[in-house]
N, C-alpha and C. Protein backbone atom coordinates (compact mmCIF):
# COMPACT_ATOMS: atom_id res chain seq x y z
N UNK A 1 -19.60 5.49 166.38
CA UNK A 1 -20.46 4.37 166.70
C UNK A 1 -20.62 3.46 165.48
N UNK A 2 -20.23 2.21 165.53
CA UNK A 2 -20.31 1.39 164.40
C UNK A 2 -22.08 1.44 164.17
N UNK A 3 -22.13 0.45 162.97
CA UNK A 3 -23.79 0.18 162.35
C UNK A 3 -23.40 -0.97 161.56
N UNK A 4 -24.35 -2.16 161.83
CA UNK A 4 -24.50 -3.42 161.27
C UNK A 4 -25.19 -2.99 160.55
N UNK A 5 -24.97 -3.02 159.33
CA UNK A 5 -25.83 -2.95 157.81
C UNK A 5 -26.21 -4.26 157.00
N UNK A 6 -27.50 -5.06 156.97
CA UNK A 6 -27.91 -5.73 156.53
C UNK A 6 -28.46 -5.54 154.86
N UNK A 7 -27.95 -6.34 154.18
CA UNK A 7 -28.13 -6.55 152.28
C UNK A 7 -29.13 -7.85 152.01
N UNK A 8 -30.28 -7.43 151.03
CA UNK A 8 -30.75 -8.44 150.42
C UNK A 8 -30.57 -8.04 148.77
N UNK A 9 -30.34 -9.63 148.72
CA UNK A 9 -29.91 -9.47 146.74
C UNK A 9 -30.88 -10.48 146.19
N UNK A 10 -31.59 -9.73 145.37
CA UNK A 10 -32.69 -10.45 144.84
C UNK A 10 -32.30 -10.65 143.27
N UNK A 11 -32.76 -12.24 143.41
CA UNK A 11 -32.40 -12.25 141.69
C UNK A 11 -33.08 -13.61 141.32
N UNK A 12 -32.62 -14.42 139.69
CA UNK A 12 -33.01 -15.22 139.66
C UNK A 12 -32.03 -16.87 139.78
N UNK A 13 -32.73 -17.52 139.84
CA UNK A 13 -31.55 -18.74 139.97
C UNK A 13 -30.96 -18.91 138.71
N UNK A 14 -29.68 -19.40 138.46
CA UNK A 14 -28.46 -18.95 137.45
C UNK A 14 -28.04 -17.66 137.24
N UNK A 15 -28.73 -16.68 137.89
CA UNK A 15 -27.95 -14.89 137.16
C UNK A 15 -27.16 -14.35 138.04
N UNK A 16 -26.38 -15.46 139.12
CA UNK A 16 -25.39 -14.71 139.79
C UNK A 16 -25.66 -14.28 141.53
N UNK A 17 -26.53 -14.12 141.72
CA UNK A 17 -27.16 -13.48 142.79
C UNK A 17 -26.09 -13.82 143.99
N UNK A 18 -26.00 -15.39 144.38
CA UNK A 18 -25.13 -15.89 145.67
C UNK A 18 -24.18 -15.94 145.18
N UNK A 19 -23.31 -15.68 144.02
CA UNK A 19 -21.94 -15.08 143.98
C UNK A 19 -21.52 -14.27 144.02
N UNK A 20 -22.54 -12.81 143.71
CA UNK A 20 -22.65 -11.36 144.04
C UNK A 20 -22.45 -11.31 144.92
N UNK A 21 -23.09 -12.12 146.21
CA UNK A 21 -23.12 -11.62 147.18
C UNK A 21 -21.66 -12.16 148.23
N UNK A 22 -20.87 -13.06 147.65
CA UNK A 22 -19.81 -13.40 148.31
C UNK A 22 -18.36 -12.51 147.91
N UNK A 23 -18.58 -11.74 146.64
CA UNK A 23 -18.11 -11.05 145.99
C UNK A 23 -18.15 -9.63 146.55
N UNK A 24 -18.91 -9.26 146.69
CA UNK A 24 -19.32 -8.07 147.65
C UNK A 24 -18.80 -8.48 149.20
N UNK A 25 -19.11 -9.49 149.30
CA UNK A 25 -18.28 -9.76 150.89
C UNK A 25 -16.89 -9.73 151.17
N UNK A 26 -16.36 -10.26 150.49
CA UNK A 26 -14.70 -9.64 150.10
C UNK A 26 -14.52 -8.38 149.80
N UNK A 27 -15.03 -7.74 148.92
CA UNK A 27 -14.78 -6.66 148.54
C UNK A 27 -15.04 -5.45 149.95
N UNK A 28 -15.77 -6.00 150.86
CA UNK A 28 -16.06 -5.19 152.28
C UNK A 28 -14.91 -5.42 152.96
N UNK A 29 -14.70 -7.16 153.35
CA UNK A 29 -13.50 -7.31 154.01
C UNK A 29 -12.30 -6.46 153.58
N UNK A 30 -11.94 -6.33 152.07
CA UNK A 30 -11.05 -5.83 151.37
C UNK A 30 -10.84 -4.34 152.10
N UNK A 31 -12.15 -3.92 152.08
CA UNK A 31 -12.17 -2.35 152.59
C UNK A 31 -12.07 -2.21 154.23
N UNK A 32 -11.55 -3.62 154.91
CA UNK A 32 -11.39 -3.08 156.32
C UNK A 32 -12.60 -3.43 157.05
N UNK A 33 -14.03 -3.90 156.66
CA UNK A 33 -14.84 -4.36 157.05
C UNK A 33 -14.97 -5.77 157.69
N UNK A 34 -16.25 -5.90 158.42
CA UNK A 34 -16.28 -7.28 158.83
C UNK A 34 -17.35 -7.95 157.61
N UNK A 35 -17.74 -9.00 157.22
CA UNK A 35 -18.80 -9.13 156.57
C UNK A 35 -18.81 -10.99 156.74
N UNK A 36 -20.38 -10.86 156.52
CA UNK A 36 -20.44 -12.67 156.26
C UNK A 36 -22.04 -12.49 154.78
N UNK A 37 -21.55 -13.37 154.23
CA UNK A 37 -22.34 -13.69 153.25
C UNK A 37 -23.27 -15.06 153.59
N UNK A 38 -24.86 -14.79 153.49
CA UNK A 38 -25.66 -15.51 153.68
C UNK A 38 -26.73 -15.96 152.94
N UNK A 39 -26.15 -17.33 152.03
CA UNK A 39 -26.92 -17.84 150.80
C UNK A 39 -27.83 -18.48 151.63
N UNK A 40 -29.57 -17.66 150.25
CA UNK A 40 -30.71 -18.67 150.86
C UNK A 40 -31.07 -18.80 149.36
N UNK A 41 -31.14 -20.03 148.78
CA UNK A 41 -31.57 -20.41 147.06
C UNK A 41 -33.17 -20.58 147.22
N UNK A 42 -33.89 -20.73 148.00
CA UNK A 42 -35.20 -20.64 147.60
C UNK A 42 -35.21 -22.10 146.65
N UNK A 43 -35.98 -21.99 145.64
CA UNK A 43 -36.38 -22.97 144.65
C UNK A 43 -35.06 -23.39 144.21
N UNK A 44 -34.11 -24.03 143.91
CA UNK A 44 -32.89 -24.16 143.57
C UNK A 44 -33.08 -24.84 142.31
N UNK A 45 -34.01 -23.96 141.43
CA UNK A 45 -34.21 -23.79 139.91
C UNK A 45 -33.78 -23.13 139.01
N UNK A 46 -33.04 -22.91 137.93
CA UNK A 46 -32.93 -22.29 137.14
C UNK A 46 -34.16 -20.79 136.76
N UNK A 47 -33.97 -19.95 136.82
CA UNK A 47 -35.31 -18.93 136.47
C UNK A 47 -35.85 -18.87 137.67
N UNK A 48 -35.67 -19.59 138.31
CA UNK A 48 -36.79 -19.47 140.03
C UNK A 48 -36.72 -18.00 140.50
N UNK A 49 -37.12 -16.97 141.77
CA UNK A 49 -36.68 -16.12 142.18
C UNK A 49 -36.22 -16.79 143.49
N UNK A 50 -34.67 -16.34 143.74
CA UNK A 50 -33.65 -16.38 144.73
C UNK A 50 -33.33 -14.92 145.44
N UNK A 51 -33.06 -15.63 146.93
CA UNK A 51 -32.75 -14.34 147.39
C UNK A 51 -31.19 -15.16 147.81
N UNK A 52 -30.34 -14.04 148.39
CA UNK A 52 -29.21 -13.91 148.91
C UNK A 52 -28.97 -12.72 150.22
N UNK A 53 -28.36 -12.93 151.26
CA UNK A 53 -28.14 -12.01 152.39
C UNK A 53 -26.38 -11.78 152.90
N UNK A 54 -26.49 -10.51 153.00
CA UNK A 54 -25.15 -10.31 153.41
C UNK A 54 -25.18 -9.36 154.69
N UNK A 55 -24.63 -9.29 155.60
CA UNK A 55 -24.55 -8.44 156.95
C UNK A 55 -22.76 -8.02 156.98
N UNK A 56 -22.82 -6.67 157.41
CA UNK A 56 -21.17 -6.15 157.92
C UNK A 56 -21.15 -5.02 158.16
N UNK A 57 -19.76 -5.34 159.19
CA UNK A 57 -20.01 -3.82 160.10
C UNK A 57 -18.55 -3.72 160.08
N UNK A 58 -18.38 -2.73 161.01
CA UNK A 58 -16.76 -2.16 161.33
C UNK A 58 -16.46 -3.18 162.07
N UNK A 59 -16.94 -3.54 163.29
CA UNK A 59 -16.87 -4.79 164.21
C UNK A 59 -17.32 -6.42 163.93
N UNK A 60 -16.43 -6.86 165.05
CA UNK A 60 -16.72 -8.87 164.07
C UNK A 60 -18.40 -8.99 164.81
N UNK A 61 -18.86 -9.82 163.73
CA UNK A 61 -19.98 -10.19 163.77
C UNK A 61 -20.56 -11.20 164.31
N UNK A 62 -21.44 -11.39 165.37
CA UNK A 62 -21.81 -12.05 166.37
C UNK A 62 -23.32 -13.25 165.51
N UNK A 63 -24.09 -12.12 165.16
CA UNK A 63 -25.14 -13.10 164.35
C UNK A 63 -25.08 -13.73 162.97
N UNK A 64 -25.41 -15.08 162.92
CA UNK A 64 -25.43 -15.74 161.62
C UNK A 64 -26.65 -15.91 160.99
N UNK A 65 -27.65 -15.32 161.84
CA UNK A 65 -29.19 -15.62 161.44
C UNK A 65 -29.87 -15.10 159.80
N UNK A 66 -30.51 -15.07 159.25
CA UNK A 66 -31.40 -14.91 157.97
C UNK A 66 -31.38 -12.85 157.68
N UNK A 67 -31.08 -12.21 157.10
CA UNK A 67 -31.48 -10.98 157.06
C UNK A 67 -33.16 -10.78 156.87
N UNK A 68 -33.71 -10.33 158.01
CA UNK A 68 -35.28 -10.30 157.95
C UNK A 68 -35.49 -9.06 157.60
N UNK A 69 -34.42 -7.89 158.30
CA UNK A 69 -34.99 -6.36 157.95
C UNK A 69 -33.90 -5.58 157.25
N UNK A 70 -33.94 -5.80 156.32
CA UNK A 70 -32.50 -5.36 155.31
C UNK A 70 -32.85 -3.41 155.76
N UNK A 71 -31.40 -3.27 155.26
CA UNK A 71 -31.65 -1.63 155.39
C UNK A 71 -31.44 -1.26 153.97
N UNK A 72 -31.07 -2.53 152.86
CA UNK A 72 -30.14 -2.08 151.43
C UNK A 72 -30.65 -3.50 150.90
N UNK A 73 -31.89 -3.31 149.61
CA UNK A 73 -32.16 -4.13 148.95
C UNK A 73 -31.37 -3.95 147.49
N UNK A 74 -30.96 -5.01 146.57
CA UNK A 74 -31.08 -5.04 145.60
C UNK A 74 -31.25 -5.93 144.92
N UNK A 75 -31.71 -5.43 143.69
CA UNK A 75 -32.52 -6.53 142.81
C UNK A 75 -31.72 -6.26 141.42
N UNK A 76 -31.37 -7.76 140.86
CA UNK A 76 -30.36 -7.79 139.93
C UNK A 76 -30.76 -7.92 138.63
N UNK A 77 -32.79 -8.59 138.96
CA UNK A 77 -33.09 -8.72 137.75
C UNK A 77 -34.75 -7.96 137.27
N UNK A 78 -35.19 -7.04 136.19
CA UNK A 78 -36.00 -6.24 136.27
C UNK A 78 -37.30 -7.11 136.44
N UNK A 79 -37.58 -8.56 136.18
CA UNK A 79 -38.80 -8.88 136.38
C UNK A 79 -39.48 -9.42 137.72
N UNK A 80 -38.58 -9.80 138.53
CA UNK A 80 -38.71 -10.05 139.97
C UNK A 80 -39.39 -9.66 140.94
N UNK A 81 -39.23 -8.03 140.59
CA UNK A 81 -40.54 -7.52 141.73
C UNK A 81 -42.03 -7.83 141.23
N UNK A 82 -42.36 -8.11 139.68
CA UNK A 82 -43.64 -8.59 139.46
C UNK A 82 -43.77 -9.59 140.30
N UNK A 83 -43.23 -10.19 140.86
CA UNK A 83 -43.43 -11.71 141.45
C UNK A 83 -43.35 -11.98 143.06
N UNK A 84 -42.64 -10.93 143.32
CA UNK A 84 -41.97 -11.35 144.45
C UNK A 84 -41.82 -9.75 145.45
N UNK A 85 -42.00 -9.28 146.79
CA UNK A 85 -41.91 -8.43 147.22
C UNK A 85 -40.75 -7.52 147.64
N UNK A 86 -40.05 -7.59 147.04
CA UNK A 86 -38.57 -7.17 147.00
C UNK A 86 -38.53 -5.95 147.93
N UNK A 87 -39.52 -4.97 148.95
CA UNK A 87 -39.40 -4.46 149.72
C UNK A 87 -39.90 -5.08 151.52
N UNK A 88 -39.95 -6.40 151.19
CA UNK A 88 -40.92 -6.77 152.98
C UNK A 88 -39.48 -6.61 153.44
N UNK A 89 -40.09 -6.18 154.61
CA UNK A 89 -39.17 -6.01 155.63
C UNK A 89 -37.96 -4.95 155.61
N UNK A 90 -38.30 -4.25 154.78
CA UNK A 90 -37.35 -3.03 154.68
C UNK A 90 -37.22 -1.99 156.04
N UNK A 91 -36.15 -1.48 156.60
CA UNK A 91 -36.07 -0.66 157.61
C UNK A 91 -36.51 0.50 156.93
N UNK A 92 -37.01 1.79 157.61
CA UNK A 92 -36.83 3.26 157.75
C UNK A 92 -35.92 3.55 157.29
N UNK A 93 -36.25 4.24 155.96
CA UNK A 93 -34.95 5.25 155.58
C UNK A 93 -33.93 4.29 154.84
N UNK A 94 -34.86 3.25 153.98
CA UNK A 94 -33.72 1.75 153.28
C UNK A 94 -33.29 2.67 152.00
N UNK A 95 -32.36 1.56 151.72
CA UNK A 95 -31.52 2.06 150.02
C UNK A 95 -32.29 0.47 149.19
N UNK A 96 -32.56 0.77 147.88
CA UNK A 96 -32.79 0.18 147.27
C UNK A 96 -32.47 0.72 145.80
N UNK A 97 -31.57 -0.95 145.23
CA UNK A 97 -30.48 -0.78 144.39
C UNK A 97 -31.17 -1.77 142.89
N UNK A 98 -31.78 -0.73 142.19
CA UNK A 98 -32.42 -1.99 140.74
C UNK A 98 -32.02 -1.53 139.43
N UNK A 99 -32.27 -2.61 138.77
CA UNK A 99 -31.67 -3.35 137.87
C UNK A 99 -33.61 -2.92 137.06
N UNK A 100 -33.27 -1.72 136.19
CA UNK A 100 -34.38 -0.97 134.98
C UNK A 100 -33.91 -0.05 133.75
N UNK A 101 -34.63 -0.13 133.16
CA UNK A 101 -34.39 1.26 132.25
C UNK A 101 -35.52 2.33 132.27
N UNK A 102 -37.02 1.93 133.59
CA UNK A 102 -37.27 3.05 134.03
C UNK A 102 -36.97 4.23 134.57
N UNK A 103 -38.06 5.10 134.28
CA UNK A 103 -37.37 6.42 134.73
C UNK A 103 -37.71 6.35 135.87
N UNK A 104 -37.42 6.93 137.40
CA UNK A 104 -37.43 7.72 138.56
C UNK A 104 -38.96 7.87 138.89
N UNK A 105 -39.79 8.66 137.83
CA UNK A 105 -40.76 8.46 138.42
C UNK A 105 -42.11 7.25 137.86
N UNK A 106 -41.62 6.82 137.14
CA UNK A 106 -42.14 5.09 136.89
C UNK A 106 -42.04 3.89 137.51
N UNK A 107 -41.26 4.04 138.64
CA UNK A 107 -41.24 3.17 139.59
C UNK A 107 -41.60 3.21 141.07
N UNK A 108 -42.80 2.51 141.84
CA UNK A 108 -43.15 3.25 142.68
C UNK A 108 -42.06 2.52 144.11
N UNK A 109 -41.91 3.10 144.92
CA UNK A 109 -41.55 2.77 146.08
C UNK A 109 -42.61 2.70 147.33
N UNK A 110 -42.31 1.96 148.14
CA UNK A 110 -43.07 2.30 150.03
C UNK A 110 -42.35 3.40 150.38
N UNK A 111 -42.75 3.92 151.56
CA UNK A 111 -42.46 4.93 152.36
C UNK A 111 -41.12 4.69 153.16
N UNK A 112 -40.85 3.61 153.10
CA UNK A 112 -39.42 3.10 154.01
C UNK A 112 -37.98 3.28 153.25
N UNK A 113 -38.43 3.41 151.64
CA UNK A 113 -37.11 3.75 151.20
C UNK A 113 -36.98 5.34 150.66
N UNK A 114 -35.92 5.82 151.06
CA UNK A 114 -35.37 6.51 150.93
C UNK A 114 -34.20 7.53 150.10
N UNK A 115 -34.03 5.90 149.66
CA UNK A 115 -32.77 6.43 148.51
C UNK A 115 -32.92 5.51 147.58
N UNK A 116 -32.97 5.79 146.09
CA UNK A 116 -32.75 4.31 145.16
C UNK A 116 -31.68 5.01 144.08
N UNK A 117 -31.05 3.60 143.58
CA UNK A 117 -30.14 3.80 142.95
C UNK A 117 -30.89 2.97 141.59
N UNK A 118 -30.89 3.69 140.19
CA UNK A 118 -31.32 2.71 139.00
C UNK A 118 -30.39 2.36 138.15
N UNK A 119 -30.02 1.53 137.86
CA UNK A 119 -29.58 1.28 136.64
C UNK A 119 -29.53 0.42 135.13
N UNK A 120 -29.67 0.31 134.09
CA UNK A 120 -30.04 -0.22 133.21
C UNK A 120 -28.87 -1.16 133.15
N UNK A 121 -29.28 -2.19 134.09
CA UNK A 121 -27.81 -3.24 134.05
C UNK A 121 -28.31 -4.17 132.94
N UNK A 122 -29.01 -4.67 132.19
CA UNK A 122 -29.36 -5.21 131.16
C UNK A 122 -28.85 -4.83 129.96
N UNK A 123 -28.77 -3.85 129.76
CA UNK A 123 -28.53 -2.71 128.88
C UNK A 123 -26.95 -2.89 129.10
N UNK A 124 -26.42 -2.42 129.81
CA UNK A 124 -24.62 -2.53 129.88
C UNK A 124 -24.48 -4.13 129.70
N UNK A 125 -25.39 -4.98 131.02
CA UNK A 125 -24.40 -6.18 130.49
C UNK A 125 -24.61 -6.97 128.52
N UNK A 126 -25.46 -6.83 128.27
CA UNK A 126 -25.66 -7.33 126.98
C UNK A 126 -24.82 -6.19 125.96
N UNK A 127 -24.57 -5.22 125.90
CA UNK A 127 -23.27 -4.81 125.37
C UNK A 127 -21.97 -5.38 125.81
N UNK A 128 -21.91 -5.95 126.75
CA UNK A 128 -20.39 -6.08 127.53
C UNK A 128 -20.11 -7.76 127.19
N UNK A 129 -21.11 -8.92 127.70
CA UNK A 129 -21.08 -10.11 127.69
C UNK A 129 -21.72 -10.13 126.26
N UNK A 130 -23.24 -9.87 125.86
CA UNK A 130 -23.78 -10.37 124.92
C UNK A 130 -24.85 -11.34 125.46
N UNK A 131 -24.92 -10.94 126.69
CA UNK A 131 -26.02 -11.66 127.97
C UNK A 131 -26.50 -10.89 128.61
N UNK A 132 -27.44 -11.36 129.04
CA UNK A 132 -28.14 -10.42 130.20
C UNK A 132 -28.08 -10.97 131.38
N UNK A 133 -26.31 -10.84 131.93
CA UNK A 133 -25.82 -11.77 133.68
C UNK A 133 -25.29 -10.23 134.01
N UNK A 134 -26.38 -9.58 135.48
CA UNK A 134 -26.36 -7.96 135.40
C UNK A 134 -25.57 -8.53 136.77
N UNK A 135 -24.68 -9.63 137.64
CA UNK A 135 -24.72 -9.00 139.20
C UNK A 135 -23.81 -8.55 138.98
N UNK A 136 -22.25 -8.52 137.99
CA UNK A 136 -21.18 -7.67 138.41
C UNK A 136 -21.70 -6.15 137.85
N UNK A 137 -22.63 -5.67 137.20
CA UNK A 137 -23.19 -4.16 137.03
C UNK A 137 -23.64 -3.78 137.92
N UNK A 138 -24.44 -4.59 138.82
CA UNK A 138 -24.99 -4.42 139.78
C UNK A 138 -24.35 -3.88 141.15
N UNK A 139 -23.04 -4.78 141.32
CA UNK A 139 -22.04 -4.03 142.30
C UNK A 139 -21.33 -3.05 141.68
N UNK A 140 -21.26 -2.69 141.36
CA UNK A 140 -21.14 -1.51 140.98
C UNK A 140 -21.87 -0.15 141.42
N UNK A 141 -23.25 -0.59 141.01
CA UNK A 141 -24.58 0.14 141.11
C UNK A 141 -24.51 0.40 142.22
N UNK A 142 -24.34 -0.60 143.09
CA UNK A 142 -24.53 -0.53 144.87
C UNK A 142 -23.29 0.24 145.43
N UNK A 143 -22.39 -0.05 144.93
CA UNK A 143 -21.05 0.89 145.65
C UNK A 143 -21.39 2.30 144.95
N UNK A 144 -21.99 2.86 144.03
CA UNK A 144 -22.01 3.94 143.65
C UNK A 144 -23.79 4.27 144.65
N UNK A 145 -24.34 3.39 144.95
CA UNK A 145 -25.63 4.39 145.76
C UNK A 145 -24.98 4.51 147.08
N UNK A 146 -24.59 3.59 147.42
CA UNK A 146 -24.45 3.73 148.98
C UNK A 146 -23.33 4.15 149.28
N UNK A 147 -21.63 4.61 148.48
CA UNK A 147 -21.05 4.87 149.33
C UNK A 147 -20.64 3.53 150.26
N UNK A 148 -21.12 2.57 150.12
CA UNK A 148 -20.76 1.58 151.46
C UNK A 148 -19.13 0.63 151.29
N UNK A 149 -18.68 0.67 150.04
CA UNK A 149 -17.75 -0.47 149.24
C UNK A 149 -17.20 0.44 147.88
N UNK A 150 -15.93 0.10 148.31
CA UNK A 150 -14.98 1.15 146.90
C UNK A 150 -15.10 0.58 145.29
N UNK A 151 -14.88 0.93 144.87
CA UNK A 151 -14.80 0.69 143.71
C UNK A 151 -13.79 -0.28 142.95
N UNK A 152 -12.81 -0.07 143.92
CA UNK A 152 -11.48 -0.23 144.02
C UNK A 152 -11.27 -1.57 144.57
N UNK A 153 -11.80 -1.73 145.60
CA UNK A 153 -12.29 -2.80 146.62
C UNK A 153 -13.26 -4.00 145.60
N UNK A 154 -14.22 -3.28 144.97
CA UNK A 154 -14.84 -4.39 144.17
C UNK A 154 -13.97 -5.09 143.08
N UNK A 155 -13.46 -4.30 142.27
CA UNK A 155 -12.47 -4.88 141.36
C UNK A 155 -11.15 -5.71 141.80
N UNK A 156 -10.99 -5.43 143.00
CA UNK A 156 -9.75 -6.25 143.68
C UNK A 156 -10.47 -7.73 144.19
N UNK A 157 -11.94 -7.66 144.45
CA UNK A 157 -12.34 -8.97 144.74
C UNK A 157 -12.61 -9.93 143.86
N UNK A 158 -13.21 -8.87 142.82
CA UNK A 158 -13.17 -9.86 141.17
C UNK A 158 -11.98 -10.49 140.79
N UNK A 159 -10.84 -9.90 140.75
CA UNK A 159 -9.52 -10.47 140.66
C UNK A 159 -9.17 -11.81 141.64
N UNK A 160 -9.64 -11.64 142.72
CA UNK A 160 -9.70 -12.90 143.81
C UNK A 160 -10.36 -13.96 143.87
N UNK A 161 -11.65 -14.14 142.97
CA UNK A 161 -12.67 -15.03 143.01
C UNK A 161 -12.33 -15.59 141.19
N UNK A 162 -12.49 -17.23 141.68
CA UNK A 162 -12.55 -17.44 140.17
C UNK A 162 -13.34 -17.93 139.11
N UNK A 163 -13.74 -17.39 138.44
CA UNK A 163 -14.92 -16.77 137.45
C UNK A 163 -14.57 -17.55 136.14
N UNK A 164 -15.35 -18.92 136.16
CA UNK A 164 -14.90 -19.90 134.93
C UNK A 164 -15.67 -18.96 133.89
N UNK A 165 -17.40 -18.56 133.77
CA UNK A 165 -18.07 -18.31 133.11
C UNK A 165 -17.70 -17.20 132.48
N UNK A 166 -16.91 -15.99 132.62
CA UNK A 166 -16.74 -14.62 132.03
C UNK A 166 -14.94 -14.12 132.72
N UNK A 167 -14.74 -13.55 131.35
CA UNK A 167 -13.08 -13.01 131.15
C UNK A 167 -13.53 -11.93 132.71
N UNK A 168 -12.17 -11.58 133.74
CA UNK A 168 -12.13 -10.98 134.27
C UNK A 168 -11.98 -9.30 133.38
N UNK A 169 -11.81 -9.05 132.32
CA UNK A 169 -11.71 -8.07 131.77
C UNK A 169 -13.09 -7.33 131.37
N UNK A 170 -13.97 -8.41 131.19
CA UNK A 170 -15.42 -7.94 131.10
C UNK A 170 -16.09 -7.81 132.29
N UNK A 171 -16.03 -8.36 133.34
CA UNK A 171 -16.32 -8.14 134.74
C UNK A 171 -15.84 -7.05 134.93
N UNK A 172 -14.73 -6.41 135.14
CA UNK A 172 -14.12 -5.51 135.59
C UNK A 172 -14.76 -4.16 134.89
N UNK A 173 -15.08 -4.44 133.75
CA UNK A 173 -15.71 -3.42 132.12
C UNK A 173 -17.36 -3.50 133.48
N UNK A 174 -18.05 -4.20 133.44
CA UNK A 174 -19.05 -4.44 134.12
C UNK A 174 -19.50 -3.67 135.31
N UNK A 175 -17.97 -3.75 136.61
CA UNK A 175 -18.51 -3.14 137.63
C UNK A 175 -18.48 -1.62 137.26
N UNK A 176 -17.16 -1.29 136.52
CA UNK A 176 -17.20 0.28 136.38
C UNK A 176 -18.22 0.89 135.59
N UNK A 177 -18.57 0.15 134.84
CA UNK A 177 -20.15 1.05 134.32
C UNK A 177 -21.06 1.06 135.02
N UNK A 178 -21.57 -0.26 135.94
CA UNK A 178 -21.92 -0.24 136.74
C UNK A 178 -22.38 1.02 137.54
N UNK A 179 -20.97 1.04 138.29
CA UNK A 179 -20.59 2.37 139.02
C UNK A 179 -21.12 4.03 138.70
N UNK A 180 -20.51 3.81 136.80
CA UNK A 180 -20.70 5.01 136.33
C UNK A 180 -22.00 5.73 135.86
N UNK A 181 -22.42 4.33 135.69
CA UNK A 181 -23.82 4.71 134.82
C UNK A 181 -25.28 4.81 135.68
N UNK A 182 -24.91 4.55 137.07
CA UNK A 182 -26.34 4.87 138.13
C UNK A 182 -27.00 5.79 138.39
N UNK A 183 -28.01 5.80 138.52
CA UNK A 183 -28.80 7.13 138.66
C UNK A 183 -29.07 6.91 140.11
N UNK A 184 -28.59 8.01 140.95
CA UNK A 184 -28.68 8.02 142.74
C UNK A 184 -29.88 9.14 142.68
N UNK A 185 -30.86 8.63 143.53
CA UNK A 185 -31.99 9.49 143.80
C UNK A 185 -32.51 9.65 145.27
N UNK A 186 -32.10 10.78 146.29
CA UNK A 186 -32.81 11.00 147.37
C UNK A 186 -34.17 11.19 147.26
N UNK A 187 -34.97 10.22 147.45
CA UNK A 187 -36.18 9.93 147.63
C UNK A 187 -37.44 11.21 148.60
N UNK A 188 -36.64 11.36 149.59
CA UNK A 188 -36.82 12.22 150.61
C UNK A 188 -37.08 13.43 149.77
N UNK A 189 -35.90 14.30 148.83
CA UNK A 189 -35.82 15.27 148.59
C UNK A 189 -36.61 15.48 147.37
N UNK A 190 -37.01 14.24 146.34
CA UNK A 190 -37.59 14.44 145.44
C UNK A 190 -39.30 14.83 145.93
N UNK A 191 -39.51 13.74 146.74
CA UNK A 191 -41.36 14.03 147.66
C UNK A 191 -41.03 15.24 147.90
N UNK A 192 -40.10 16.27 148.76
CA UNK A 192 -40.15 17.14 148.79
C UNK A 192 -40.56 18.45 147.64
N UNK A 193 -40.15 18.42 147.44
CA UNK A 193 -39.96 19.02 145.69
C UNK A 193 -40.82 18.77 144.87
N UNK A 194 -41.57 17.66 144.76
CA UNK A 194 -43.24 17.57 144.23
C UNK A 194 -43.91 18.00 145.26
N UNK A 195 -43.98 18.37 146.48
CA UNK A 195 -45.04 18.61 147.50
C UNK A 195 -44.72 20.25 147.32
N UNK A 196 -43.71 20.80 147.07
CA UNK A 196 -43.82 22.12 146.80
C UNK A 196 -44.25 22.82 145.59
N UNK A 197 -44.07 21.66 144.50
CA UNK A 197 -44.36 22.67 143.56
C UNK A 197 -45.49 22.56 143.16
């Protein structure tokens, strides 16, 4: 039975966010998927907070509408959720994909997510660029929580898209740490495991 999986990418205006997310849309197609990428800029400011939406399934896709109930948030940049609710509208049992160098239990979640993936994409990209532009760490991050998009698949889309601002060699350096360096946490199993002990 297929499943339409809805993505929100939260970030700020200039750090990538609606190119992440067209980037990731290839990289699905790449993998045999259907996908459409759905830019919403919000304030179309520099520093503003921006969101971005992406939807794809095994099957072609019928709706073009707004992602209202994501099942897979991520957030590209660590100050954003001060500002902005980076979980409304989350389904039951969501993945949520951020961009910290908190630990696991310093970050609180709602009851709707389920799985989070962390990673200190700040931290890799300012070793890698010498900036802090986290969305190609970020896909990474997301193909390593969810399982949803190869690895393989992401780096073949980077190669396809063309990227005046940064060497494809540092992108590529980007997604695989990305990838490597996430911390995947079943949410479910951790509540468990504090409720027992």
């Amino acid at each position: 039975m297929h499943e339409t999986h809805e993505v929100r990418i939260h970030g700020r205006g200039g750090q990538g966010a609606v190119l992440a997310c067209s980037i990731l849309a290839q990289a699905l197609i790449d993998d045999g998927k259907y996908a459409v990428a759905i830019p919403s800029f919000g304030f179309e400011r520099r520093g503003a907070p921006v969101a971005a939406f992406l939807r794809f399934d095994s099957e072609p896709i019928r709706a073009m509408t707004n992602v209202y109930l994501p099942d897979c948030v991520i957030c590209i940049d660590a100050t954003v959720p001060r500002t902005v609710d980076i979980f409304s509208g989350m389904k039951l049992g969501g993945t949520v994909v951020l961009t910290t160098k908190e630990k696991l239990e310093e970050v609180k979640f709602p009851d709707s997510v389920s799985c989070a993936g962390l990673c200190d994409a700040v931290g890799i990209a300012l070793s890698i660029y010498r900036k802090p532009v986290t969305n190609a760490v970020m896909l990474g991050a997301f193909a390593r929580t969810t399982e949803l998009v190869t690895l393989a698949a992401l780096k073949e889309a980077f190669q396809q898209i063309d990227l005046r601002d940064a060497g494809l060699t540092e992108n590529l350096s980007a997604v695989e740490r990305g990838y490597n360096e996430t911390e995947v946490h079943d949410l479910k199993k951790v509540a468990h495991a504090a409720a027992v002990a």
